[in-house]
N, C-alpha and C. Protein backbone atom coordinates (compact mmCIF):
# COMPACT_ATOMS: atom_id res chain seq x y z
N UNK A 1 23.75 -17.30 -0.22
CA UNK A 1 22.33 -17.04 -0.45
C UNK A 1 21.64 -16.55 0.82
N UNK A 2 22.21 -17.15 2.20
CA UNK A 2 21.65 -16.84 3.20
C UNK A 2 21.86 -15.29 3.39
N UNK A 3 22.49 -14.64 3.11
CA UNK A 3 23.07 -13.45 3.44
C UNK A 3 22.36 -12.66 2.48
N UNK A 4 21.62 -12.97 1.26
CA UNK A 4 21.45 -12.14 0.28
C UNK A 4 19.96 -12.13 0.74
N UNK A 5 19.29 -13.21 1.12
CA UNK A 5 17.50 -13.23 1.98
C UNK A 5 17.75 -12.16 2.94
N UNK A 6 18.51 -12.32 3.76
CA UNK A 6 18.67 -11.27 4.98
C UNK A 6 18.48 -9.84 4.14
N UNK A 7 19.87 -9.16 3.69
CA UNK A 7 19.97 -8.51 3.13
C UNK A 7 18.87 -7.55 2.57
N UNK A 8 18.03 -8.73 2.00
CA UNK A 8 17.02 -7.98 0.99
C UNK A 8 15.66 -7.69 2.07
N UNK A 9 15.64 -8.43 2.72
CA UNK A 9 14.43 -8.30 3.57
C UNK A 9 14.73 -7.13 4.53
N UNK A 10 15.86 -6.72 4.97
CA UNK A 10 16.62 -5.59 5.36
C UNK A 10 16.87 -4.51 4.71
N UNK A 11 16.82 -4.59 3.30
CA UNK A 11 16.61 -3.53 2.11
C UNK A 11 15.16 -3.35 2.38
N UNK A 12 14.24 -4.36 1.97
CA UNK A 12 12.91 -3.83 1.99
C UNK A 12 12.54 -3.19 3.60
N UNK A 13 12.78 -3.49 4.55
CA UNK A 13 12.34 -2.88 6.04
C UNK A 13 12.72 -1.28 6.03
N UNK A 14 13.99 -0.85 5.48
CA UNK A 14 14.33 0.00 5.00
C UNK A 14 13.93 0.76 4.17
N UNK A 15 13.83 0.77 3.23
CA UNK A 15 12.81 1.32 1.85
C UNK A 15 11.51 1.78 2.21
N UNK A 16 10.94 0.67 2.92
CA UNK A 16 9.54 1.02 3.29
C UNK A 16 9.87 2.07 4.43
N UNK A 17 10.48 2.09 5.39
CA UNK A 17 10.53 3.22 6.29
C UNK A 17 10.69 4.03 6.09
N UNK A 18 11.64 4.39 4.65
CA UNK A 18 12.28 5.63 4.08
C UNK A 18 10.73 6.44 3.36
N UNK A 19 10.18 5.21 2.92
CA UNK A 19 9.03 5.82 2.19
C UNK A 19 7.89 6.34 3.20
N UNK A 20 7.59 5.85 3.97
CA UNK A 20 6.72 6.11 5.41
C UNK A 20 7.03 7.58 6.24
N UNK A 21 8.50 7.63 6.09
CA UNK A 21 8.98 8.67 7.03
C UNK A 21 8.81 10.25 5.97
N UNK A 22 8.61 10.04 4.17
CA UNK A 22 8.95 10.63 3.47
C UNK A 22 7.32 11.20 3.69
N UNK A 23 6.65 9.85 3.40
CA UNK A 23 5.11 10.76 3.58
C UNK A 23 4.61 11.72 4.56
N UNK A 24 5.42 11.31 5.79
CA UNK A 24 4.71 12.34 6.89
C UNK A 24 5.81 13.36 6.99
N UNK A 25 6.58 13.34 6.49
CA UNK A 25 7.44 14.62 6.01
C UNK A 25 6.87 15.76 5.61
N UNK A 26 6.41 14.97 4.08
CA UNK A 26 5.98 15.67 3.25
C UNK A 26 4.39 16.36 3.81
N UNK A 27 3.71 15.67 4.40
CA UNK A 27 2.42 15.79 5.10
C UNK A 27 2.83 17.00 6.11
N UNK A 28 3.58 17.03 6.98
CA UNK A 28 3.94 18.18 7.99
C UNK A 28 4.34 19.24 6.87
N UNK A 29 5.25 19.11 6.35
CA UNK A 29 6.02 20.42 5.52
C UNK A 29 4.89 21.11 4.51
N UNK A 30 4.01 19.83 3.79
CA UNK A 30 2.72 20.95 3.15
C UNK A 30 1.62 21.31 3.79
N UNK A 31 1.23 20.70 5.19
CA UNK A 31 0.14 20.96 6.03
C UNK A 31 -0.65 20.08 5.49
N UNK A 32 -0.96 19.22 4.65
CA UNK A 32 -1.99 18.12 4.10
C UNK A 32 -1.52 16.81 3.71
N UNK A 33 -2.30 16.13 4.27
CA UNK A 33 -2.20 14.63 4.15
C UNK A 33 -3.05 13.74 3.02
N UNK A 34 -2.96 14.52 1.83
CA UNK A 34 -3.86 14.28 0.69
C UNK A 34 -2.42 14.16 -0.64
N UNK A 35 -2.92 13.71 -1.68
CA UNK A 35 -2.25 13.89 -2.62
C UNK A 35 -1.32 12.99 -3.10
N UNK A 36 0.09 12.84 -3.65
CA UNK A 36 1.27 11.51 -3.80
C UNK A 36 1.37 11.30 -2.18
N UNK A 37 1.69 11.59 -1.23
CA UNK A 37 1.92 11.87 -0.02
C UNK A 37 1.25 10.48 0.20
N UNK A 38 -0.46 10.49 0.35
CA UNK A 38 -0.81 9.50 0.37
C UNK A 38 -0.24 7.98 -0.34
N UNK A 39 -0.16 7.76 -1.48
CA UNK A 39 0.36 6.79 -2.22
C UNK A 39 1.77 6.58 -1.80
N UNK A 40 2.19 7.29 -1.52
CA UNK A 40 3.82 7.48 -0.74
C UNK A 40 3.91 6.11 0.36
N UNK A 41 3.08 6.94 1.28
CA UNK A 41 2.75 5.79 2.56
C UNK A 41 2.09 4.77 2.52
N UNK A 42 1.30 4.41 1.06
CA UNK A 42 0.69 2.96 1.16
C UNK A 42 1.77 2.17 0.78
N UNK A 43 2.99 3.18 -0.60
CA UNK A 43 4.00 2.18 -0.94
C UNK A 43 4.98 1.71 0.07
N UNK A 44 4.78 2.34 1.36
CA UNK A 44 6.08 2.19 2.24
C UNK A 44 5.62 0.87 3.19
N UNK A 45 3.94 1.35 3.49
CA UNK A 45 3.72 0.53 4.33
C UNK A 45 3.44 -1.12 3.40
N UNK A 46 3.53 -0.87 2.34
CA UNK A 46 3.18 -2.20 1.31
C UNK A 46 4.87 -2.71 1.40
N UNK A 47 5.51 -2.29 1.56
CA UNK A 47 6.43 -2.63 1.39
C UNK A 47 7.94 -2.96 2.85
N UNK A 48 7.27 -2.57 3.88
CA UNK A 48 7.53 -2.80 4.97
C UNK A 48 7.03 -3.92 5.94
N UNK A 49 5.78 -3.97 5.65
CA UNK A 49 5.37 -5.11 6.49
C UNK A 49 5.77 -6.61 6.10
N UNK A 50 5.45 -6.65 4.49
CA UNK A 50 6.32 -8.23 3.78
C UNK A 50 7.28 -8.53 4.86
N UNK A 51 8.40 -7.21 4.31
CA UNK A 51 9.51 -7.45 4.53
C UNK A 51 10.43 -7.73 5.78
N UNK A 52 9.55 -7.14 6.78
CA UNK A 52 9.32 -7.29 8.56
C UNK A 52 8.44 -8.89 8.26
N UNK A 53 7.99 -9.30 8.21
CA UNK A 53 7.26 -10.47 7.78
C UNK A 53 8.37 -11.49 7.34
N UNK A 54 9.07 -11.21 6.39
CA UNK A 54 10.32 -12.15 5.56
C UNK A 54 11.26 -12.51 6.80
N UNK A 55 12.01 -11.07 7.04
CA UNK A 55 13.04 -11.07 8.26
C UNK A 55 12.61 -11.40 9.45
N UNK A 56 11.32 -11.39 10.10
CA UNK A 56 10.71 -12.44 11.32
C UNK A 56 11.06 -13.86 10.89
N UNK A 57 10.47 -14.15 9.66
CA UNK A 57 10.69 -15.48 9.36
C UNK A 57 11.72 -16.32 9.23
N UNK A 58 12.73 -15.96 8.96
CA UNK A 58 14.46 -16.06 8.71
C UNK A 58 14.77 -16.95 10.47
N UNK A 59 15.20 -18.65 9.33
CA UNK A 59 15.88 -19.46 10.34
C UNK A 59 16.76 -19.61 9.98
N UNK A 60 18.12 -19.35 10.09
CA UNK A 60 19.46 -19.79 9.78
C UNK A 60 19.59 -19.01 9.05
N UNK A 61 19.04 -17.83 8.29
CA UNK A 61 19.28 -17.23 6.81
C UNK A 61 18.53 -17.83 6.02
N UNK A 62 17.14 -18.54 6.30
CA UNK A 62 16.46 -19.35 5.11
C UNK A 62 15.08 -19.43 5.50
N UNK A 63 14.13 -18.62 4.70
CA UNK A 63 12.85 -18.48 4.99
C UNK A 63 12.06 -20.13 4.51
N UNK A 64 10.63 -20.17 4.92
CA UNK A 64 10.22 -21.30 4.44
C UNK A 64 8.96 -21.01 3.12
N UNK A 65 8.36 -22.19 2.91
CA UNK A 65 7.32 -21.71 2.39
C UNK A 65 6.24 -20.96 2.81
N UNK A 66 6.14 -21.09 3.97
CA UNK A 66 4.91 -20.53 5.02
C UNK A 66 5.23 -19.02 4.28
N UNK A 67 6.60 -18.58 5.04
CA UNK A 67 6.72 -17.59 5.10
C UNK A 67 6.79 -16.73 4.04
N UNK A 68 6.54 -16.94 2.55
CA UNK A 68 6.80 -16.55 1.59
C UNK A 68 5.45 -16.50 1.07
N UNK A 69 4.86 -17.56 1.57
CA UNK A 69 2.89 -17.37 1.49
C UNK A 69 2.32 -16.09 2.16
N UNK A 70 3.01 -15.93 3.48
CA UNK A 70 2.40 -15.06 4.21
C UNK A 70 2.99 -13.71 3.79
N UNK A 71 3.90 -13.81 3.28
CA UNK A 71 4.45 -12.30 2.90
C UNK A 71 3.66 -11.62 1.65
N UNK A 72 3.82 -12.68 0.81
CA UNK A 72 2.97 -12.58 -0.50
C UNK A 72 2.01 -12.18 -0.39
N UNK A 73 0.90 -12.54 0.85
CA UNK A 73 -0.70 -12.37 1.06
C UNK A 73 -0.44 -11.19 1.70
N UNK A 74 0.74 -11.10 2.69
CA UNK A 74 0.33 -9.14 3.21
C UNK A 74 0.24 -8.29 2.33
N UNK A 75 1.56 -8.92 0.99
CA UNK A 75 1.63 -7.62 0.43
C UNK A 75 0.58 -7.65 -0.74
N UNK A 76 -0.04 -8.50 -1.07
CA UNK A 76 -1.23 -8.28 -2.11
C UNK A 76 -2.40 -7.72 -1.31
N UNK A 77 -2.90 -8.49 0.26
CA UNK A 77 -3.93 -7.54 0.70
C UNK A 77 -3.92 -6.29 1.19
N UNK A 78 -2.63 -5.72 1.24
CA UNK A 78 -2.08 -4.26 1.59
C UNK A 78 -1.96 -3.23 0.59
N UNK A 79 -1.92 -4.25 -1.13
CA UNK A 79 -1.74 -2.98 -1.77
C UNK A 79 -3.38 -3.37 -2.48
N UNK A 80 -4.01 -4.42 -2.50
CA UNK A 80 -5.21 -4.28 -2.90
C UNK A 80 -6.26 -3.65 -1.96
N UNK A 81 -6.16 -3.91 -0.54
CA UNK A 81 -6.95 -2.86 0.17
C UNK A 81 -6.51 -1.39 0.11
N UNK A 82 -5.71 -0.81 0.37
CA UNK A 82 -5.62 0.44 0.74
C UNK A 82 -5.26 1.08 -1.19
N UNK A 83 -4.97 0.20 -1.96
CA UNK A 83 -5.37 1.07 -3.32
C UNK A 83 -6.66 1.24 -3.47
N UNK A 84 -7.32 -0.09 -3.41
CA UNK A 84 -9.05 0.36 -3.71
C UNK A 84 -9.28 0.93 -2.77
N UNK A 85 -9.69 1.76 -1.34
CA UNK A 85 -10.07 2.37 -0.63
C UNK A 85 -9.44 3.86 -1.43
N UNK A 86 -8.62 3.90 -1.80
CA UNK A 86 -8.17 5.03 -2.50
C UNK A 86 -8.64 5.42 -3.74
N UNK A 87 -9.06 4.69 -4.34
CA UNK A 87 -9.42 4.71 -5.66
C UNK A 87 -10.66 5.05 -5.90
N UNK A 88 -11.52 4.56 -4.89
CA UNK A 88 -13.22 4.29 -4.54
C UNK A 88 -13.18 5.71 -4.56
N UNK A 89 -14.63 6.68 -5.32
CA UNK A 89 -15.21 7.87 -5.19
C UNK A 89 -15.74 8.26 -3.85
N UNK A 90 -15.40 8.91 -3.33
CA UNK A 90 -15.88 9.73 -1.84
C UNK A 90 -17.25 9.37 -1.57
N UNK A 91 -17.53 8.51 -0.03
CA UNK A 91 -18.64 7.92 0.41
C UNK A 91 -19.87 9.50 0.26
N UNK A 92 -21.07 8.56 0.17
CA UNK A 92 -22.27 9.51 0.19
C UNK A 92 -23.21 9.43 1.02
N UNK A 93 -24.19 10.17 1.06
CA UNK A 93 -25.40 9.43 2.15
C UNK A 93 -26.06 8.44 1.48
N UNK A 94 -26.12 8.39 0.35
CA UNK A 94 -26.93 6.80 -0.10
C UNK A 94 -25.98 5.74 -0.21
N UNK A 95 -24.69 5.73 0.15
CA UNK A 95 -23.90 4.31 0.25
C UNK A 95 -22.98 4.73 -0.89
N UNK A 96 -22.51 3.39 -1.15
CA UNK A 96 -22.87 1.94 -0.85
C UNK A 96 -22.25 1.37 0.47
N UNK A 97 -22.50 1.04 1.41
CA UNK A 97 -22.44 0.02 2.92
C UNK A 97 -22.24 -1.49 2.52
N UNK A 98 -21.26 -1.71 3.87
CA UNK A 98 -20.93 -3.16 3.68
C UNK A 98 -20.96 -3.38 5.41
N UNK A 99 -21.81 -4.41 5.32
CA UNK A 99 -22.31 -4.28 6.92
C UNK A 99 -22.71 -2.76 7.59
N UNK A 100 -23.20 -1.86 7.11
CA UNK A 100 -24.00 -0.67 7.91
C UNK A 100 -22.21 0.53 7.78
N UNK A 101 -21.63 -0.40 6.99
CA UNK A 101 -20.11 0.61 7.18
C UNK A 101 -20.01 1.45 5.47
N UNK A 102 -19.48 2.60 5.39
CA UNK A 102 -19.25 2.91 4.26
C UNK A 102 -18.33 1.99 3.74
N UNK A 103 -18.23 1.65 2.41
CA UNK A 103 -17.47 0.72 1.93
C UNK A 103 -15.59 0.77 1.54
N UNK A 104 -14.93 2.42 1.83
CA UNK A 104 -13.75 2.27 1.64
C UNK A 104 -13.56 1.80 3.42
N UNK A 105 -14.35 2.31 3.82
CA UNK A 105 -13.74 2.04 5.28
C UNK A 105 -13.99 0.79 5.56
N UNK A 106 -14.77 -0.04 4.94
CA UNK A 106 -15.03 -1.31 5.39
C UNK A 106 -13.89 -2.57 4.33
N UNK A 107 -13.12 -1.92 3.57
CA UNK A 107 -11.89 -2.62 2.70
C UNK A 107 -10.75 -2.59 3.95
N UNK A 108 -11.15 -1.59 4.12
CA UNK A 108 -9.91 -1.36 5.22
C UNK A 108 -9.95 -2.27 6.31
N UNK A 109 -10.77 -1.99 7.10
CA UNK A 109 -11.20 -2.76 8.39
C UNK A 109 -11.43 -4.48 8.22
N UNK A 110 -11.69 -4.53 7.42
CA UNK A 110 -12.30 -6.49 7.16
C UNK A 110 -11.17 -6.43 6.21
N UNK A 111 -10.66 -5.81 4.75
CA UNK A 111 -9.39 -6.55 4.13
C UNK A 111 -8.25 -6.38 4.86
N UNK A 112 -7.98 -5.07 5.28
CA UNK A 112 -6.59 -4.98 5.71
C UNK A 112 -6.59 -5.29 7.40
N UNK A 113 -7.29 -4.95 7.72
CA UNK A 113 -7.16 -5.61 9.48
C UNK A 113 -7.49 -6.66 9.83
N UNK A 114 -8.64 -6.89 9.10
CA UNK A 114 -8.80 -8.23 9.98
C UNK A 114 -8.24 -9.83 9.41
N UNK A 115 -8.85 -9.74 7.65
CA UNK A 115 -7.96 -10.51 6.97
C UNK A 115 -6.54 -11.27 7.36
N UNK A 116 -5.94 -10.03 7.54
CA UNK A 116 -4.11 -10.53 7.99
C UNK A 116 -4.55 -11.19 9.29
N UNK A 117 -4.90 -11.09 10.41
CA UNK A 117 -4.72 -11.53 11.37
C UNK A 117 -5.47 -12.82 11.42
N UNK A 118 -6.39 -13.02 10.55
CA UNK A 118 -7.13 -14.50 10.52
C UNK A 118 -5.74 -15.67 9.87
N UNK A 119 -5.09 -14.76 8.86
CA UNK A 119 -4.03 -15.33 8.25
C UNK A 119 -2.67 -15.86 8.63
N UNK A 120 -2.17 -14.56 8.87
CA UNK A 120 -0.96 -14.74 9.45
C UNK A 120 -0.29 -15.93 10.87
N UNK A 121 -1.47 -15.72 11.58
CA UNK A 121 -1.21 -17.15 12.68
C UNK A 121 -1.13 -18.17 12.36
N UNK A 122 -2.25 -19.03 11.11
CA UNK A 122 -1.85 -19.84 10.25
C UNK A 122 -0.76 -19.75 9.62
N UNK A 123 0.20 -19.14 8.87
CA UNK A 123 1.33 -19.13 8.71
C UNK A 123 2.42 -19.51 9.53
N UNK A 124 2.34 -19.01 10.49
CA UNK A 124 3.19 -19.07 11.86
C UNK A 124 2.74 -20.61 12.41
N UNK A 125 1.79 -20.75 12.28
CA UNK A 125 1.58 -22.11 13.38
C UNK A 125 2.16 -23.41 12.30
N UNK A 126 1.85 -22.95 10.68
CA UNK A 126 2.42 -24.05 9.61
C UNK A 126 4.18 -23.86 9.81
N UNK A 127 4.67 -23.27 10.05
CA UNK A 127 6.22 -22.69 10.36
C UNK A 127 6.76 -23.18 11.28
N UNK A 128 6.04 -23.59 12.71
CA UNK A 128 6.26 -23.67 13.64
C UNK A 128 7.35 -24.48 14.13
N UNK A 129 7.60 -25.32 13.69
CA UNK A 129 8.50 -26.78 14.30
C UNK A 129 10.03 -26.52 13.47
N UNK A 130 9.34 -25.36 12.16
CA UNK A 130 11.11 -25.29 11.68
C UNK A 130 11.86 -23.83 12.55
N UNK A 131 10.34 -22.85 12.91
CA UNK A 131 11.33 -22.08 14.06
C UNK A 131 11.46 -21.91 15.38
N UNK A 132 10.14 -22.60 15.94
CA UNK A 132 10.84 -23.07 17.43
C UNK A 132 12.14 -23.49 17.56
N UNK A 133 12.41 -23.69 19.00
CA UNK A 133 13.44 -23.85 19.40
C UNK A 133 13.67 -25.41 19.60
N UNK A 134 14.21 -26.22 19.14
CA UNK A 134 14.59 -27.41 19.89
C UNK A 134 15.14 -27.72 20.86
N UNK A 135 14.80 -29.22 21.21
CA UNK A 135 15.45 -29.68 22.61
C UNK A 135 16.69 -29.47 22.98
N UNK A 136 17.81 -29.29 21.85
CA UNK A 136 19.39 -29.30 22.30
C UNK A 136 19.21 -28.04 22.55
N UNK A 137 18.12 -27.18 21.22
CA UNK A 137 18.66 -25.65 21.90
C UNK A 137 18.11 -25.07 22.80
N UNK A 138 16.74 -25.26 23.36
CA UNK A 138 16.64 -25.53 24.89
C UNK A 138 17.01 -25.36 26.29
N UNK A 139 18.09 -26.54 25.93
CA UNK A 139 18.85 -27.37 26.96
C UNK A 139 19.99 -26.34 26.88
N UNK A 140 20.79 -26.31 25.88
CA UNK A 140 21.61 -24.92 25.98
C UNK A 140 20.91 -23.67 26.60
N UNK A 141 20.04 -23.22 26.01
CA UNK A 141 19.47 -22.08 26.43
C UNK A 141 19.38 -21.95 27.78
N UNK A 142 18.53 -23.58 28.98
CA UNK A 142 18.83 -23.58 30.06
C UNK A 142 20.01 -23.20 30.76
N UNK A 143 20.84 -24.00 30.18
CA UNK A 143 22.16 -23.94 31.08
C UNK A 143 23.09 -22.58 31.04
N UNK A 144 22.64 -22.00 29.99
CA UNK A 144 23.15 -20.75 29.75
C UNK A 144 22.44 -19.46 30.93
N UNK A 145 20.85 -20.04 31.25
CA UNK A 145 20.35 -18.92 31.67
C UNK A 145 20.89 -19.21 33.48
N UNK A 146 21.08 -20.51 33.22
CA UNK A 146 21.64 -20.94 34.97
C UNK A 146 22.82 -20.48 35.23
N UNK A 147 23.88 -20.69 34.44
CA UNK A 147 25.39 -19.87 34.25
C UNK A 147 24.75 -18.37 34.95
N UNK A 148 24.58 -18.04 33.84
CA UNK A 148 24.13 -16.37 34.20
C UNK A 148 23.75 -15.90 35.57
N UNK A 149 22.33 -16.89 35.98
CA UNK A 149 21.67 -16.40 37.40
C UNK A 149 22.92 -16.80 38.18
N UNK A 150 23.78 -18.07 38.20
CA UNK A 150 24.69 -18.55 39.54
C UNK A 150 25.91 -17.07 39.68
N UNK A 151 26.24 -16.48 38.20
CA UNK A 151 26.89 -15.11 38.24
C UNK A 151 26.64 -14.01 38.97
N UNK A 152 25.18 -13.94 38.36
CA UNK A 152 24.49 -12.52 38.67
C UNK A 152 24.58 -12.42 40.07
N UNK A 153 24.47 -10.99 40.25
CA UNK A 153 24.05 -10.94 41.66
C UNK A 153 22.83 -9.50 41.32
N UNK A 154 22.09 -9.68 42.36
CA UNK A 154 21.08 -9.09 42.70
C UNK A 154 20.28 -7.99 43.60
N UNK A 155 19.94 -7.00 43.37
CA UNK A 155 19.94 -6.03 44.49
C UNK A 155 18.99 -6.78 45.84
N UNK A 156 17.71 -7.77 45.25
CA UNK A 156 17.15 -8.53 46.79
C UNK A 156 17.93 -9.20 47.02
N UNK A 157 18.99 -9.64 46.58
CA UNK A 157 20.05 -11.19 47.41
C UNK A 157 20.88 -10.53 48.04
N UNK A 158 21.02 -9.01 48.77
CA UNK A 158 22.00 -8.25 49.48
C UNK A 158 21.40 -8.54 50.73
């Protein structure tokens, strides 16, 4: 099972890049960044960040709950912001404003930017103690990095 979480979260990092790289492909080769092109790159980036999100999360091959909260919430506020900003009829001079901002740009900026980042640290900080490092591994980690330096040699220690 551990191998099949990896896997898939490695499928999705993939997929989404394939789809990301396809949009600005397609964007250079027709000269416009309008059209499927667009929807192209919301599906890639909807579908890349989870999944960079999943595979960050991965201890041993085994995500937690945190991390399956937080993936879930990127990828619903990623495809609910940047679809409705897409969907919304072309801003006007009479509005509608959300804080003095036109309102697709303000889905964007407060759902998709700022949202995640109020979020995601909470995730990470609820996660915390199952992916920090512990004391044995640590203590290995020390002695490993002391091995190394007593090896190394150095161009100032000449």
């Amino acid at each position: 099972m551990t191998a099949d979480l990896r896997a898939l979260a490695l499928g999705g990092v993939v997929v989404g890049l394939g789809l990301v790289l396809s949009a600005y492909l397609g964007a250079w080769v027709s000269g416009a960044a309008f059209g499927p092109g667009v929807w192209v790159m919301v599906a890639g980036v909807v579908v890349l960040l989870p999944s960079t999100v999943v595979l960050g999360g991965l201890r041993r091959g085994q995500g937690s709950r945190a991390v399956w909260v937080a993936a879930l919430y990127l990828f619903l506020v990623l495809a609910l912001g940047f679809g409705a900003a897409l969907l919304l009829p072309a801003e006007t001079v009479d509005g509608p404003f959300l804080f003095g901002i036109p309102l697709r740009a303000a889905i964007i900026l407060f759902g998709v930017g700022i949202t995640p980042s109020l979020v995601l640290p909470i995730a990470y900080a609820a996660d915390f103690d199952r992916v920090a490092l512990g004391a044995s591994e640590l203590t290995r980690l020390r002695a490993e990095c002391e091995r190394l330096r007593a090896r190394a040699t150095f161009p100032a220690d000449r």
